[in-house]
PDB file of N, CA and C in Angstrom:
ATOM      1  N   UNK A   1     -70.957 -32.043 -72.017  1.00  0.00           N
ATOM      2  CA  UNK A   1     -69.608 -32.440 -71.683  1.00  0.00           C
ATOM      3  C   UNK A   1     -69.613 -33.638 -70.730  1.00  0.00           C
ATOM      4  N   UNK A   2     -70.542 -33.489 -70.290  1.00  0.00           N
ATOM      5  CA  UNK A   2     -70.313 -34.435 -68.791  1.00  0.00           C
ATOM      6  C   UNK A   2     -70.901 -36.144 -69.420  1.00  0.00           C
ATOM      7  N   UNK A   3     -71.883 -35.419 -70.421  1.00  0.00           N
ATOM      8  CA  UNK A   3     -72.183 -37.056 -71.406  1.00  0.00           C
ATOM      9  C   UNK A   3     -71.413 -37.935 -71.956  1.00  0.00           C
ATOM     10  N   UNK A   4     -70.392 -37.103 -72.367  1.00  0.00           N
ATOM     11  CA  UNK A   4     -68.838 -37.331 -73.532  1.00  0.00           C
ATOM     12  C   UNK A   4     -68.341 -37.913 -72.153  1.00  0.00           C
ATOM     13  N   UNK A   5     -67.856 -37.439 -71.331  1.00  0.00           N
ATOM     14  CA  UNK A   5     -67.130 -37.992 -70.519  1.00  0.00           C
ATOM     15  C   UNK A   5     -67.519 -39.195 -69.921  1.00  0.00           C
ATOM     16  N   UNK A   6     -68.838 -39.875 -69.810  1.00  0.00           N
ATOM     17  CA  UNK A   6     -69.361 -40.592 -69.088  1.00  0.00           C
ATOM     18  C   UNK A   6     -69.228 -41.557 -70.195  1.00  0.00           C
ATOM     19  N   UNK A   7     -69.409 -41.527 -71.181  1.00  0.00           N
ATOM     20  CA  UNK A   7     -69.503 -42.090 -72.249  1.00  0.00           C
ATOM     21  C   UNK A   7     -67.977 -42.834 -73.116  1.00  0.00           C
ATOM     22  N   UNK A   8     -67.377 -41.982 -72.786  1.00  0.00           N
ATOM     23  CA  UNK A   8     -65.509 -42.570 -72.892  1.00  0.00           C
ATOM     24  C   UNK A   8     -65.545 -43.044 -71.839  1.00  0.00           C
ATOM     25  N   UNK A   9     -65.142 -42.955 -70.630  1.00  0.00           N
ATOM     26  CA  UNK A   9     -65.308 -43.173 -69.475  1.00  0.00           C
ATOM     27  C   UNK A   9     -65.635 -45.170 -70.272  1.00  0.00           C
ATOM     28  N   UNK A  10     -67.309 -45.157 -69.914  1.00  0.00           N
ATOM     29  CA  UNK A  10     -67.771 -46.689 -70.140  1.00  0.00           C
ATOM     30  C   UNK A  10     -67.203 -47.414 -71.327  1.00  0.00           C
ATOM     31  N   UNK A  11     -66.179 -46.507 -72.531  1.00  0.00           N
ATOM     32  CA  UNK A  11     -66.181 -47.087 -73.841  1.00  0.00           C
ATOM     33  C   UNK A  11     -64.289 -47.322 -73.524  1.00  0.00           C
ATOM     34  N   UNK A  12     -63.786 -47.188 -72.980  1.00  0.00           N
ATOM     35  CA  UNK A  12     -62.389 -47.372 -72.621  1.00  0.00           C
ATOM     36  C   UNK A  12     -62.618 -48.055 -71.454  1.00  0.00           C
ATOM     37  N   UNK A  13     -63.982 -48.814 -70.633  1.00  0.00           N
ATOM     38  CA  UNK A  13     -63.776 -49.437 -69.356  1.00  0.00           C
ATOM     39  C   UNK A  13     -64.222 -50.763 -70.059  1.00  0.00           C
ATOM     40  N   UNK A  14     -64.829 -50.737 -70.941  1.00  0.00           N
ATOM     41  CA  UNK A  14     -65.331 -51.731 -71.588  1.00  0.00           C
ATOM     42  C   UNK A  14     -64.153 -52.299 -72.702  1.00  0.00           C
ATOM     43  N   UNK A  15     -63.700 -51.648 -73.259  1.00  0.00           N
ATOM     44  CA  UNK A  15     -62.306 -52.292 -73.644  1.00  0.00           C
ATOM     45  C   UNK A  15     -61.851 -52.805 -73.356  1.00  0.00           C
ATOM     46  N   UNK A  16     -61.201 -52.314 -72.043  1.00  0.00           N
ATOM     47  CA  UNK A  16     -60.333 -53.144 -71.011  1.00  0.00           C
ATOM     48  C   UNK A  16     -60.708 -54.441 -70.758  1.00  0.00           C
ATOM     49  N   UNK A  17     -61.852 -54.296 -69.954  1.00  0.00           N
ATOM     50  CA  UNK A  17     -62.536 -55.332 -69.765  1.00  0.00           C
ATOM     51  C   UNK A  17     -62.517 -56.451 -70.811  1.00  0.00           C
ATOM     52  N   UNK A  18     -63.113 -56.178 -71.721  1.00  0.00           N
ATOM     53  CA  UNK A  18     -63.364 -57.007 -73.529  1.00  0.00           C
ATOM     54  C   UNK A  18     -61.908 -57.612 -73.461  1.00  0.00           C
ATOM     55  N   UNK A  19     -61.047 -56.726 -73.681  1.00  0.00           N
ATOM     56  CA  UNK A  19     -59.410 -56.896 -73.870  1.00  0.00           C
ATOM     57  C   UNK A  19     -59.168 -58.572 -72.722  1.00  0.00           C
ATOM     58  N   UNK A  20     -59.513 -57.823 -71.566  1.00  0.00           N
ATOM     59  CA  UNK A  20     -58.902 -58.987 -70.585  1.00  0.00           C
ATOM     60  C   UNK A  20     -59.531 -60.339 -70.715  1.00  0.00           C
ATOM     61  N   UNK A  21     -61.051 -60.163 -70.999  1.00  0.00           N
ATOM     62  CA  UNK A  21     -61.490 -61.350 -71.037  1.00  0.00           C
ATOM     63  C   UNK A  21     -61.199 -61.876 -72.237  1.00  0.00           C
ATOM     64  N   UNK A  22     -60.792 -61.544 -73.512  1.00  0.00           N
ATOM     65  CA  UNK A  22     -60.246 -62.143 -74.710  1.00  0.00           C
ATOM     66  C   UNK A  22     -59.045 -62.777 -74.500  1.00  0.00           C
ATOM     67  N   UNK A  23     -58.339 -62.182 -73.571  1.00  0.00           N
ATOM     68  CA  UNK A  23     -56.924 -63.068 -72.804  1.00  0.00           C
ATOM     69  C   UNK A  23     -57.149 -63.961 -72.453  1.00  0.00           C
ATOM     70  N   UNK A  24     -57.904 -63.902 -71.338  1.00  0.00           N
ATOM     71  CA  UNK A  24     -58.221 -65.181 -70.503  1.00  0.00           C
ATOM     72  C   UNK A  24     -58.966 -66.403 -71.548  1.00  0.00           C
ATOM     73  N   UNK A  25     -59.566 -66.054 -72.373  1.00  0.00           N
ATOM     74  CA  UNK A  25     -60.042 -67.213 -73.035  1.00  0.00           C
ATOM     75  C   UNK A  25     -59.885 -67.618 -74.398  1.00  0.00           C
ATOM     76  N   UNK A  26     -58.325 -67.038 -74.392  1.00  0.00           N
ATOM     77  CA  UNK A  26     -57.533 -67.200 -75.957  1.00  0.00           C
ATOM     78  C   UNK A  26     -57.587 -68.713 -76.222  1.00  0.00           C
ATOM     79  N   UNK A  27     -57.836 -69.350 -77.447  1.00  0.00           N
ATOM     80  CA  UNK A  27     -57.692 -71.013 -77.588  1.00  0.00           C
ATOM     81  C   UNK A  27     -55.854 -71.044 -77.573  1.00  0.00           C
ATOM     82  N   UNK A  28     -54.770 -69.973 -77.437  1.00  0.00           N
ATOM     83  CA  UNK A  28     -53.718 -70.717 -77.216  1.00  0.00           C
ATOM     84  C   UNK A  28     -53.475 -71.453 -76.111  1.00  0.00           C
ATOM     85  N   UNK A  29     -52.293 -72.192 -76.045  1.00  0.00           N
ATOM     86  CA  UNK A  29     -51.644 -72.143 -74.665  1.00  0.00           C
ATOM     87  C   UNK A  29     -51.625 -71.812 -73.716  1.00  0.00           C
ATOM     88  N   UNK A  30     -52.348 -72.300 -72.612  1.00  0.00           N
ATOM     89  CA  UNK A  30     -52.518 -71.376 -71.582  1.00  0.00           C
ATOM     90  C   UNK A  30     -51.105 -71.107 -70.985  1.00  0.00           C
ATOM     91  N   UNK A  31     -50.645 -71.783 -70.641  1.00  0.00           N
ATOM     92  CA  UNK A  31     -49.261 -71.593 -69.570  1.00  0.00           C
ATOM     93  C   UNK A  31     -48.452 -70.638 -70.264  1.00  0.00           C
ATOM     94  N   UNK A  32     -48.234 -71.254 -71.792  1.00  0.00           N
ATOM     95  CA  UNK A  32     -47.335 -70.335 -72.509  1.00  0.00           C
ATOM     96  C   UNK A  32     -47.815 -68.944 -72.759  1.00  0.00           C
ATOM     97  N   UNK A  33     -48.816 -68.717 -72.908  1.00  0.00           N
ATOM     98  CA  UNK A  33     -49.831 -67.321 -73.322  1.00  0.00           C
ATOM     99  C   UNK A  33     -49.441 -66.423 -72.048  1.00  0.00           C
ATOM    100  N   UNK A  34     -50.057 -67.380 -70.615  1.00  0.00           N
ATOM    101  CA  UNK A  34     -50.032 -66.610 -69.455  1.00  0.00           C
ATOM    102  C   UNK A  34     -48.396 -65.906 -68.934  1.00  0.00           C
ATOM    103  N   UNK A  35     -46.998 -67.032 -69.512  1.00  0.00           N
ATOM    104  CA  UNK A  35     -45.522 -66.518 -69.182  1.00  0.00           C
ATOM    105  C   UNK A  35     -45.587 -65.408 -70.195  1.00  0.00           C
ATOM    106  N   UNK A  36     -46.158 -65.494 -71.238  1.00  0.00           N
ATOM    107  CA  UNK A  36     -46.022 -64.665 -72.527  1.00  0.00           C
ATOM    108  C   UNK A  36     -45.985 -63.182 -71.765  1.00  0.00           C
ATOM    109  N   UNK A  37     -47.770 -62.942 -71.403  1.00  0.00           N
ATOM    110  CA  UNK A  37     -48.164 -61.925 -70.817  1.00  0.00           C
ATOM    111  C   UNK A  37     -47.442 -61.532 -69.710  1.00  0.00           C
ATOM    112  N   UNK A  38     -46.847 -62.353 -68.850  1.00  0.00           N
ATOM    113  CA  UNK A  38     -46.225 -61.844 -67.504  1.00  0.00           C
ATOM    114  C   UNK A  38     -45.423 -61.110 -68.205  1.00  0.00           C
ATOM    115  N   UNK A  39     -44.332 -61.453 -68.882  1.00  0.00           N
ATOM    116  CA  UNK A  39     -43.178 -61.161 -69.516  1.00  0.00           C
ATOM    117  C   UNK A  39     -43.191 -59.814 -69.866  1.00  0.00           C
ATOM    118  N   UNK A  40     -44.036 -59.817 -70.746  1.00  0.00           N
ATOM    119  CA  UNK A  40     -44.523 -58.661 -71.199  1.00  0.00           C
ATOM    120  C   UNK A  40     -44.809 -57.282 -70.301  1.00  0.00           C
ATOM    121  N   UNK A  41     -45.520 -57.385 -69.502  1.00  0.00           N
ATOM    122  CA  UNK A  41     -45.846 -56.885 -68.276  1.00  0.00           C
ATOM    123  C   UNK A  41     -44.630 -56.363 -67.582  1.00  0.00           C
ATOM    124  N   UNK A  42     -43.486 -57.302 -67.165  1.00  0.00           N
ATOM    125  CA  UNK A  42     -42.403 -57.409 -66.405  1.00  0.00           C
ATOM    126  C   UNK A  42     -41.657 -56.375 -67.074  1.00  0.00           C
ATOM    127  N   UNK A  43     -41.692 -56.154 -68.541  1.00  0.00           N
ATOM    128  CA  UNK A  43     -40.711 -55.591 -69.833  1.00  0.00           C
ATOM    129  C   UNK A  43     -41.323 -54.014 -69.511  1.00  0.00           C
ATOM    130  N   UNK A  44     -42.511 -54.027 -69.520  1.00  0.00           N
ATOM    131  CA  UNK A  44     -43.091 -52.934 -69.474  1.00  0.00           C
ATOM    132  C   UNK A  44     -42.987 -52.181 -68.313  1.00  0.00           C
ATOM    133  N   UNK A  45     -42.641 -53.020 -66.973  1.00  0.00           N
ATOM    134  CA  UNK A  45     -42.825 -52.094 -65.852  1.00  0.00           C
ATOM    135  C   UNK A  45     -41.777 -51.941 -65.754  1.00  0.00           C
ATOM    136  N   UNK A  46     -40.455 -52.302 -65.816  1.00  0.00           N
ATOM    137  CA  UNK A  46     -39.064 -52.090 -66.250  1.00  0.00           C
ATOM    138  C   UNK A  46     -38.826 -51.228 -66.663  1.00  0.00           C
ATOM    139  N   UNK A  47     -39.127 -50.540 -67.799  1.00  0.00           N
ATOM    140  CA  UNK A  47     -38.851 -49.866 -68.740  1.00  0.00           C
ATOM    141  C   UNK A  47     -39.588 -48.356 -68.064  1.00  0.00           C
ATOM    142  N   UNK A  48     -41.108 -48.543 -67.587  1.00  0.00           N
ATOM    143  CA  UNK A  48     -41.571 -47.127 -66.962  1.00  0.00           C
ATOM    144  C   UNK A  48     -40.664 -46.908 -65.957  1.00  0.00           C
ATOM    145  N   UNK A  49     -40.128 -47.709 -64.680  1.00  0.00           N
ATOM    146  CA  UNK A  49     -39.135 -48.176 -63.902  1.00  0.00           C
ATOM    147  C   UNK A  49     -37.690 -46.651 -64.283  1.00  0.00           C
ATOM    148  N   UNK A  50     -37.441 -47.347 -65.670  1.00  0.00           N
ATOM    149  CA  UNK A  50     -35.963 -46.879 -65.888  1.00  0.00           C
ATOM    150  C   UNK A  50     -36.399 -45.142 -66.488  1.00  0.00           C
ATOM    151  N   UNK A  51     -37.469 -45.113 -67.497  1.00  0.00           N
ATOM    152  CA  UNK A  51     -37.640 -43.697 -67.789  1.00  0.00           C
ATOM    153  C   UNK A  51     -38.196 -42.556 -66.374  1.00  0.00           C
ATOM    154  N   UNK A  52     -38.685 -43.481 -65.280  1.00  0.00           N
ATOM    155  CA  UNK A  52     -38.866 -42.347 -64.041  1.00  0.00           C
ATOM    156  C   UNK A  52     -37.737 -42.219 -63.236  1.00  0.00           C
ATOM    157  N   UNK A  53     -36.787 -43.407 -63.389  1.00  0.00           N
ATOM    158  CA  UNK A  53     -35.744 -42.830 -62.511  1.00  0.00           C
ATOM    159  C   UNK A  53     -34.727 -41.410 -63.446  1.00  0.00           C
ATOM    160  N   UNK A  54     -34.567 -41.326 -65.000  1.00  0.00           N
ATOM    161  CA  UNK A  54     -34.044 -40.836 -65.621  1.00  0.00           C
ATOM    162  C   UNK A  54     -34.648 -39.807 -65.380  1.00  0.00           C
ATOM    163  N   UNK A  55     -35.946 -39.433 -65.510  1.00  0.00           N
ATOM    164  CA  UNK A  55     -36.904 -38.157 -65.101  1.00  0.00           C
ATOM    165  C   UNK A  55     -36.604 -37.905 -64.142  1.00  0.00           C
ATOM    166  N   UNK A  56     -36.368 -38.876 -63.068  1.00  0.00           N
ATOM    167  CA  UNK A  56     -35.712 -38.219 -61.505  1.00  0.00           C
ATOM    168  C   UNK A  56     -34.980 -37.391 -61.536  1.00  0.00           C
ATOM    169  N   UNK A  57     -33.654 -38.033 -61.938  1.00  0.00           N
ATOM    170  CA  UNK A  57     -31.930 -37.472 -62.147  1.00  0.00           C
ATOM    171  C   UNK A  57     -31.830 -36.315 -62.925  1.00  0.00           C
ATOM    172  N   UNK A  58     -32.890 -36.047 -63.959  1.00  0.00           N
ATOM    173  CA  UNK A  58     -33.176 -35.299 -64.600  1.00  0.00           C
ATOM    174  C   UNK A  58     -33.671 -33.554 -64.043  1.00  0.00           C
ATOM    175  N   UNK A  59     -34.609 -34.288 -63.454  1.00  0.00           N
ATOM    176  CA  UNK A  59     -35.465 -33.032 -62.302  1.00  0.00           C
ATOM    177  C   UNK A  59     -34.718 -32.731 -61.340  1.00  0.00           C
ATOM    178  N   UNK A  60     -34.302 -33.326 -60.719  1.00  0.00           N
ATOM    179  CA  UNK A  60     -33.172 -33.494 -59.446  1.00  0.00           C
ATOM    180  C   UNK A  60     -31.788 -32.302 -59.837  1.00  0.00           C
ATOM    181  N   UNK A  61     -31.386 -32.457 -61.021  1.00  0.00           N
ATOM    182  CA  UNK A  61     -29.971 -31.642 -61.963  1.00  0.00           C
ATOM    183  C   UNK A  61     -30.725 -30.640 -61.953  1.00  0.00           C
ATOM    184  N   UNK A  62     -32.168 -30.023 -62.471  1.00  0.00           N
ATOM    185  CA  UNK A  62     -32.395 -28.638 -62.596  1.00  0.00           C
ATOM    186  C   UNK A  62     -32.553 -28.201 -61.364  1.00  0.00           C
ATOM    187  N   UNK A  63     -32.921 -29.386 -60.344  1.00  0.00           N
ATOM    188  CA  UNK A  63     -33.581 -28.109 -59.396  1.00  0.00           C
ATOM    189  C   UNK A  63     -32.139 -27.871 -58.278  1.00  0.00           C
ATOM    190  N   UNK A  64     -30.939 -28.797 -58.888  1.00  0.00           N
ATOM    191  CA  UNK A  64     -29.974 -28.031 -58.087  1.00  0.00           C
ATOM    192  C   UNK A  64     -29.669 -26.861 -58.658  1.00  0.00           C
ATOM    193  N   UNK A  65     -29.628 -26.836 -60.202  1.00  0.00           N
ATOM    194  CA  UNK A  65     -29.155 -25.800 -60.744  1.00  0.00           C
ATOM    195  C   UNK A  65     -29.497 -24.957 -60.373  1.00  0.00           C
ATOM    196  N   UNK A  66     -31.229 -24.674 -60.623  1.00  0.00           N
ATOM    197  CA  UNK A  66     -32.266 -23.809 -59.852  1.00  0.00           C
ATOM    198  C   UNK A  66     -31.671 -22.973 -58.221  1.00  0.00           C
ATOM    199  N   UNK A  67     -31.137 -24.133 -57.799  1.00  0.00           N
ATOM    200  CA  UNK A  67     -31.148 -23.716 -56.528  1.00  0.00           C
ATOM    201  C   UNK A  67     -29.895 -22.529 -56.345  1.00  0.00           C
ATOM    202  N   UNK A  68     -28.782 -22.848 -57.212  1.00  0.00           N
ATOM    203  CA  UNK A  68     -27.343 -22.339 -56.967  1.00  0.00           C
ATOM    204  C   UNK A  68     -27.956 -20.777 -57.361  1.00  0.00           C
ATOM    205  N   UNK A  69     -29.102 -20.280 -58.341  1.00  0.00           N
ATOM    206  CA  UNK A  69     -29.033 -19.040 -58.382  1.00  0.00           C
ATOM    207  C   UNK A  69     -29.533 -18.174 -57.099  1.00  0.00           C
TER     208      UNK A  69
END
């Protein structure tokens, strides 16, 4: 077990890695590539942003409910 794990572990760190450096040395556009990616990024943290506050308001409603019994 502990092999498997060590082993995903290096094969999803190495992705990443692979992943980022294929960014950085895309033959597009740099400037445009790099707003591309911000953007993207910006869209994405937004969006986790809006589904944790909904999970908030969400959790927040049961545990008053919770509470009134």
């Amino acid at each position: 077990m502990k092999k498997m794990f060590s082993f995903l572990n290096g094969f999803i760190s190495g992705a990443l890695v692979g992943g980022l450096v294929m960014l950085l040395f895309t033959p597009d556009s740099g400037e445009g590539f790099r707003d591309s990616v911000k953007e993207k990024i910006l869209n994405l943290k937004n969006e986790i942003s809006d589904a944790a506050q909904e999970k908030r308001v969400e959790l927040e409603s049961e545990l008053t409910k919770l509470r009134q019994y």
